[in-house]
N, C-alpha and C. Protein backbone atom coordinates (compact mmCIF):
# COMPACT_ATOMS: atom_id res chain seq x y z
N UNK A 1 82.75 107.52 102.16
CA UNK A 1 83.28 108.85 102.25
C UNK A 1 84.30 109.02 101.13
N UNK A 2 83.93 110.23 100.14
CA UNK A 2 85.25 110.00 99.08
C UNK A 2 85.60 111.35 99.63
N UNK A 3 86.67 111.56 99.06
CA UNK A 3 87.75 112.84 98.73
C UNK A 3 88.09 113.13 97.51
N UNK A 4 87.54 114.16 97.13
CA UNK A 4 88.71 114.83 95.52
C UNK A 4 89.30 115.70 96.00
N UNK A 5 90.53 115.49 95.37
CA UNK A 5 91.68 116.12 95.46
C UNK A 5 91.49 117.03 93.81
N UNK A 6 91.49 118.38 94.07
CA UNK A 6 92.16 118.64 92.22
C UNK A 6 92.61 120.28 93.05
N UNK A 7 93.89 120.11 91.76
CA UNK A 7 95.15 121.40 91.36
C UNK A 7 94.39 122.24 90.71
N UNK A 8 94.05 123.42 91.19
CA UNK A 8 94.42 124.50 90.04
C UNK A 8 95.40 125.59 90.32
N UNK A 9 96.38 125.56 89.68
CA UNK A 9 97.36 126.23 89.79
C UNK A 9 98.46 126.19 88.01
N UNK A 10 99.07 127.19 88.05
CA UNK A 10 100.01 127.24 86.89
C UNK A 10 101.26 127.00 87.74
N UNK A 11 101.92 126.02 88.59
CA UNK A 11 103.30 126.14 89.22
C UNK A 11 103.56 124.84 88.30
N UNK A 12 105.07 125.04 88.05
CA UNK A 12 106.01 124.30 87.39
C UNK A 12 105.86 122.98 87.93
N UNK A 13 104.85 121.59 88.43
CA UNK A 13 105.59 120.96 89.05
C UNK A 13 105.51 119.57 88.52
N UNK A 14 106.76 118.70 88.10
CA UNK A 14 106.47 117.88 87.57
C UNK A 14 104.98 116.12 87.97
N UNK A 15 104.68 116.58 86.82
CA UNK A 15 103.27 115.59 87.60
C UNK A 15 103.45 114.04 88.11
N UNK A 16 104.46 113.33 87.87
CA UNK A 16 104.68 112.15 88.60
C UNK A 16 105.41 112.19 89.45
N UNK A 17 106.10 113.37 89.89
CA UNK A 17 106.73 113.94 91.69
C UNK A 17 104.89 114.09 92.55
N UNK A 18 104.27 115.36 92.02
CA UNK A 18 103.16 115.12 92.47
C UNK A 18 102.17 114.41 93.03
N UNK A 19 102.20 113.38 91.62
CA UNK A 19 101.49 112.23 91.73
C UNK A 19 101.87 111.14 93.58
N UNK A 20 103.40 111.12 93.20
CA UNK A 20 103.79 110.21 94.10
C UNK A 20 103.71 111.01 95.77
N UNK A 21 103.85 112.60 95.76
CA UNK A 21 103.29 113.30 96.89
C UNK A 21 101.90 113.01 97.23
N UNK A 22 101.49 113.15 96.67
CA UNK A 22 99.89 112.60 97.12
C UNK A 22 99.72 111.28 97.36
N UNK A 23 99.85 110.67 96.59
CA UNK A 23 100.02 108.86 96.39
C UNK A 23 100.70 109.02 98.25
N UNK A 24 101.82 109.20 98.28
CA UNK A 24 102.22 108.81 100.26
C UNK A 24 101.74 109.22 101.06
N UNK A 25 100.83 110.76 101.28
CA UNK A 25 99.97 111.30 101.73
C UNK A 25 98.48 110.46 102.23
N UNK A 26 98.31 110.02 100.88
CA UNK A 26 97.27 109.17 100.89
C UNK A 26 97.39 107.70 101.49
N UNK A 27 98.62 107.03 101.36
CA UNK A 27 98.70 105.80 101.90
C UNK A 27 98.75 106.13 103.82
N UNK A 28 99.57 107.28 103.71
CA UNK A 28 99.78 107.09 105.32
C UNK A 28 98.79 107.82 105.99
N UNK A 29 97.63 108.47 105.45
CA UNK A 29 96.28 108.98 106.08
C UNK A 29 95.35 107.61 105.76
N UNK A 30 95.55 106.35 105.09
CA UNK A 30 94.92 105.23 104.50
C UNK A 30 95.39 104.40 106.07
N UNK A 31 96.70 104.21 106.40
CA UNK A 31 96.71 103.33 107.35
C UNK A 31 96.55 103.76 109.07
N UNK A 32 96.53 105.39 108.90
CA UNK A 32 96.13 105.87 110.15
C UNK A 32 94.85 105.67 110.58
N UNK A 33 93.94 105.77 109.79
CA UNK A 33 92.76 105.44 109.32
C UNK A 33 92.73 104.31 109.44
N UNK A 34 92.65 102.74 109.66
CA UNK A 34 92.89 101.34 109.94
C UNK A 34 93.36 101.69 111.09
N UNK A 35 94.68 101.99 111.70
CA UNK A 35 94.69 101.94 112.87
C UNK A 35 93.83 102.38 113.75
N UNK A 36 93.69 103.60 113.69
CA UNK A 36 92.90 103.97 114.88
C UNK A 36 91.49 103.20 114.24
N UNK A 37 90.73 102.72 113.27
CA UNK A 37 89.78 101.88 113.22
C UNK A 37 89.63 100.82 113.75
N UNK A 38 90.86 100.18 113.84
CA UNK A 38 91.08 99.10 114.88
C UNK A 38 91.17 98.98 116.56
N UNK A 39 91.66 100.37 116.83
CA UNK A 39 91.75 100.86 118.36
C UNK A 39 90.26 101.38 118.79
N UNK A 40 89.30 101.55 117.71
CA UNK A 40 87.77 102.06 118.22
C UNK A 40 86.76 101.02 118.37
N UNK A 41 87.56 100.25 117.60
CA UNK A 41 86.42 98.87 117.42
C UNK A 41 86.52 97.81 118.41
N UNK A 42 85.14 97.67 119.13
CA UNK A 42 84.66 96.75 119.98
C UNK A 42 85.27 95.78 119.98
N UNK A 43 85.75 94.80 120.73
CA UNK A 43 86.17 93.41 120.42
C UNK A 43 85.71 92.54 121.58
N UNK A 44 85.43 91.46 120.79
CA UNK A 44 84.62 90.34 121.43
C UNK A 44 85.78 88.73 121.29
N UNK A 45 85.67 88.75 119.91
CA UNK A 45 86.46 87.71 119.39
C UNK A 45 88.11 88.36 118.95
N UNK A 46 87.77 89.30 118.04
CA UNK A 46 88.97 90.27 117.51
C UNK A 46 88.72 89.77 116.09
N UNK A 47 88.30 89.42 115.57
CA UNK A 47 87.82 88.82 114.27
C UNK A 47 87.78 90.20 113.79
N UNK A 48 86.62 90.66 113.70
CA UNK A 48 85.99 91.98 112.94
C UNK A 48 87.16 93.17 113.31
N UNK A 49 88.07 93.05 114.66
CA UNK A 49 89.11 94.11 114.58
C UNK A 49 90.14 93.89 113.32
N UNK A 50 90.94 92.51 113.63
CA UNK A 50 91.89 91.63 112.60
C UNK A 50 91.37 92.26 110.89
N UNK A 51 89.71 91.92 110.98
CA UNK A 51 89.84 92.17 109.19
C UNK A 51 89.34 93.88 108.80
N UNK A 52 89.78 94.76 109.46
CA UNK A 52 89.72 96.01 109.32
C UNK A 52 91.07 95.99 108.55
N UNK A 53 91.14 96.22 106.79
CA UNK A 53 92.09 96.30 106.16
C UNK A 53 91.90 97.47 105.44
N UNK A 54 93.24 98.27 104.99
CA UNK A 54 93.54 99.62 104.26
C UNK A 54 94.00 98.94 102.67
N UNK A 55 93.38 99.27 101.41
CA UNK A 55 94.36 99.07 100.26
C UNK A 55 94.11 100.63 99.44
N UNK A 56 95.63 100.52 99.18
CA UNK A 56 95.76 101.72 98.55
C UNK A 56 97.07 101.50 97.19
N UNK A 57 95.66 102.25 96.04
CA UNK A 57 96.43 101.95 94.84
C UNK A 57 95.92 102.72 94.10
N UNK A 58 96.91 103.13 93.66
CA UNK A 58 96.38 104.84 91.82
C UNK A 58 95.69 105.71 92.52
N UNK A 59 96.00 106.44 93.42
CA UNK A 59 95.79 107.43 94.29
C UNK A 59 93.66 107.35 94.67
N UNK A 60 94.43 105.82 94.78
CA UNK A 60 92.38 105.58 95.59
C UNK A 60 92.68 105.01 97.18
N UNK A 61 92.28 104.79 97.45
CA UNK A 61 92.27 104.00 99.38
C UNK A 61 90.81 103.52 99.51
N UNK A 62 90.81 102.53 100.13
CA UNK A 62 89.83 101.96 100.68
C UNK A 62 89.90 101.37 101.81
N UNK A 63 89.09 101.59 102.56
CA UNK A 63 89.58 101.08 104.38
C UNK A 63 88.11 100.38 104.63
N UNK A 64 88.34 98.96 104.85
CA UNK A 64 86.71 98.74 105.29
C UNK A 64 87.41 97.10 105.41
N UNK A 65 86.27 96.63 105.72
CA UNK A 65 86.54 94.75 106.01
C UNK A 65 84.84 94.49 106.01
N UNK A 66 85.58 92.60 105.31
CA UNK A 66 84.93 92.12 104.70
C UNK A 66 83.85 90.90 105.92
N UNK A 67 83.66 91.49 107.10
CA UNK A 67 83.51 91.11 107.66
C UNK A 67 81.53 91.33 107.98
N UNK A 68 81.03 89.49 108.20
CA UNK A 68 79.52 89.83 107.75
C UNK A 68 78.52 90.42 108.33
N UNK A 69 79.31 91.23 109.97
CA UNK A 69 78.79 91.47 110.62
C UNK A 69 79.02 92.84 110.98
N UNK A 70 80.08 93.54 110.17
CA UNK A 70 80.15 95.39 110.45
C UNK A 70 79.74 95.73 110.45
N UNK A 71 78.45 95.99 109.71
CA UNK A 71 77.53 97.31 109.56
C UNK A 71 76.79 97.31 110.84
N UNK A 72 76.80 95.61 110.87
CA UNK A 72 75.50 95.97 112.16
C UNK A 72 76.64 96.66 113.47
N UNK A 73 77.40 96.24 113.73
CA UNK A 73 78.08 96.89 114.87
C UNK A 73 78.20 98.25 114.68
N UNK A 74 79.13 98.34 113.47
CA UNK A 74 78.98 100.10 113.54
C UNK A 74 77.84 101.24 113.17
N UNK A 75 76.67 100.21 112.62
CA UNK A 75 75.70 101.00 112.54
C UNK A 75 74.74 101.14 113.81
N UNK A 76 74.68 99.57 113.85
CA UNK A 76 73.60 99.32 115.03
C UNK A 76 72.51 98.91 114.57
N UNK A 77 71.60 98.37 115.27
CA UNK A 77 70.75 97.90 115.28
C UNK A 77 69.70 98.05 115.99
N UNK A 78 68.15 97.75 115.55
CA UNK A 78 67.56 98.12 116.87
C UNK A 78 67.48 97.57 117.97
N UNK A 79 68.56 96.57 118.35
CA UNK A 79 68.23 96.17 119.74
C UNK A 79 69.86 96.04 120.09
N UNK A 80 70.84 97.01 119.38
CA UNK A 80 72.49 97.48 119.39
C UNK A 80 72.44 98.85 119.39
N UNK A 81 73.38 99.53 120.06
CA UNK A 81 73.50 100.85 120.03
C UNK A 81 74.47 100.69 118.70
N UNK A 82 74.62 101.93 118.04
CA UNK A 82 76.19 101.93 116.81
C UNK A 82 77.02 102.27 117.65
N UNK A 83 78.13 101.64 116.70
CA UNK A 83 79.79 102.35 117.31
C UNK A 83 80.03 101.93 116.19
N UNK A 84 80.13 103.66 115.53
CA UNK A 84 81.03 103.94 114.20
C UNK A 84 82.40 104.10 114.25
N UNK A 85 82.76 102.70 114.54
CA UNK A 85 84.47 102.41 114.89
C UNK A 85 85.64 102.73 113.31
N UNK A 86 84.57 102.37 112.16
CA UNK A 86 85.40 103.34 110.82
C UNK A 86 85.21 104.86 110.78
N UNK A 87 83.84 104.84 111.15
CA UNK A 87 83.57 106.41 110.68
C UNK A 87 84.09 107.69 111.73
N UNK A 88 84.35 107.02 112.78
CA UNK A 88 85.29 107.88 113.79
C UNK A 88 86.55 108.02 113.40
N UNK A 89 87.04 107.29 113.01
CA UNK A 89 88.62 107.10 112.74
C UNK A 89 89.00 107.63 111.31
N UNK A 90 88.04 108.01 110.38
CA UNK A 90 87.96 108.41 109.20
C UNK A 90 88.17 109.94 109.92
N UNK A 91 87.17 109.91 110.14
CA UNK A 91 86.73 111.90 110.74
C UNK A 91 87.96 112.45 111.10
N UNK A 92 88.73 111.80 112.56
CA UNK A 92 89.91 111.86 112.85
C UNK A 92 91.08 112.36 111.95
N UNK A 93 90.95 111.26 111.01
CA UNK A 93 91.92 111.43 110.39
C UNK A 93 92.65 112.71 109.28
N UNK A 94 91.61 112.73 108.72
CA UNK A 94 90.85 112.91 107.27
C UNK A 94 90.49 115.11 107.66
N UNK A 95 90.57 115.19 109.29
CA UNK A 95 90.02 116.36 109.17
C UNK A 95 91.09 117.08 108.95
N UNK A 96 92.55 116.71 108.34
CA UNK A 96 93.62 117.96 108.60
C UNK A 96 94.47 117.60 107.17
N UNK A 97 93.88 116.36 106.23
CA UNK A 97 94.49 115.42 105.43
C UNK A 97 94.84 116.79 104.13
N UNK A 98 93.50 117.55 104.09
CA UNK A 98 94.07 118.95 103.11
C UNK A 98 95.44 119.40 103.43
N UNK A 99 95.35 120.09 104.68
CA UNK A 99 96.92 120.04 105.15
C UNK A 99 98.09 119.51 104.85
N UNK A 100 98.32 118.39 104.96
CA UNK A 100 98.98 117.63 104.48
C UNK A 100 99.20 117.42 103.40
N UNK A 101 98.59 117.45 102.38
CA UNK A 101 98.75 117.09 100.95
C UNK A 101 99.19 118.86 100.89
N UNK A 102 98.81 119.87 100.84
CA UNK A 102 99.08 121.02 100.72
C UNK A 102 100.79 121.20 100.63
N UNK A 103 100.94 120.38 102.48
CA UNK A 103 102.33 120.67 102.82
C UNK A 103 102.95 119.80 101.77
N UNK A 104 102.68 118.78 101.29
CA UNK A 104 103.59 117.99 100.59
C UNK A 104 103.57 118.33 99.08
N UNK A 105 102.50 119.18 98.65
CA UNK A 105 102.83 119.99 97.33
C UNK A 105 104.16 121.29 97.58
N UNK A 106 104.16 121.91 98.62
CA UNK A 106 105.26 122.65 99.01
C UNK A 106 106.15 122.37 99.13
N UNK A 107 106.41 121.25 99.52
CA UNK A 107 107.84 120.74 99.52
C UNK A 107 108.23 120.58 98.30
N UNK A 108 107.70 120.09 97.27
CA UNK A 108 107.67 120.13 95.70
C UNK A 108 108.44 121.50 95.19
N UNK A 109 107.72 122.55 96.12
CA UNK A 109 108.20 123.62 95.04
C UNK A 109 109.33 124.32 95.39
C-alpha cells in the first residue's frame, strides 16, 4: 500500500519545517499501524506478533516482518482462512492520515 503525499499550493512555508511535519505525521501513523498490527494478529507462539516491525526514514515507512510464515496467515491458504492482521490495521489507520498531515501543514501557517 503506498501513499503520495504532494503540495500544490503557493503558501510561504519553509520546506524543512514541512518536511519534518510530515516526517512525524508519518512516523506516528507508521507505529499506530504496528500496533494495532500487533493487537490483530493471531498468536500461537507470539513470534510472528514480536517481528511485526515499523521503520521510518526520508519520509518513507514500512511496516511488515520478516517473518517466513505471514503471508500465509494473513493471506491464507487453502486449507487457512486469512486474517489480514497488517492490512486491517493499515486501513484503520491510514483512513484519516490526509487529515492529519493537512492539520499539521496548518499549524505551519
Amino acid at each position: 500500500m503506498n501513499i503520495d503525499v504532494k503540495l500544490d499550493s503557493n503558501l510561504n512555508l519553509d520546506a524543512t519545517e514541512l518536511e519534518k511535519a510530515i516526517q512525524e505525521e508519518l512516523e506516528a501513523s507508521a507505529y499506530q499501524i504496528e500496533k494495532q498490527a500487533k493487537a490483530n494478529c493471531p498468536v500461537d507462539t507470539g513470534y510472528l506478533r514480536n517481528s511485526i516491525k515499523a521503520d521510518v526514514d526520508n519520509l518513507e515507512a514500512n511496516i511488515g516482518t520478516k517473518c517466513s510464515y505471514a503471508s500465509y496467515v494473513h493471506d491464507g491458504t487453502y486449507k487457512m482462512e486469512a486474517r489480514p492482521f497488517l492490512e486491517s490495521a493499515a486501513e484503520t489507520v491510514l483512513d484519516d492520515i490526509e487529515d492529519r498531515i493537512a492539520d499539521a501543514i496548518m499549524r505551519l501557517i
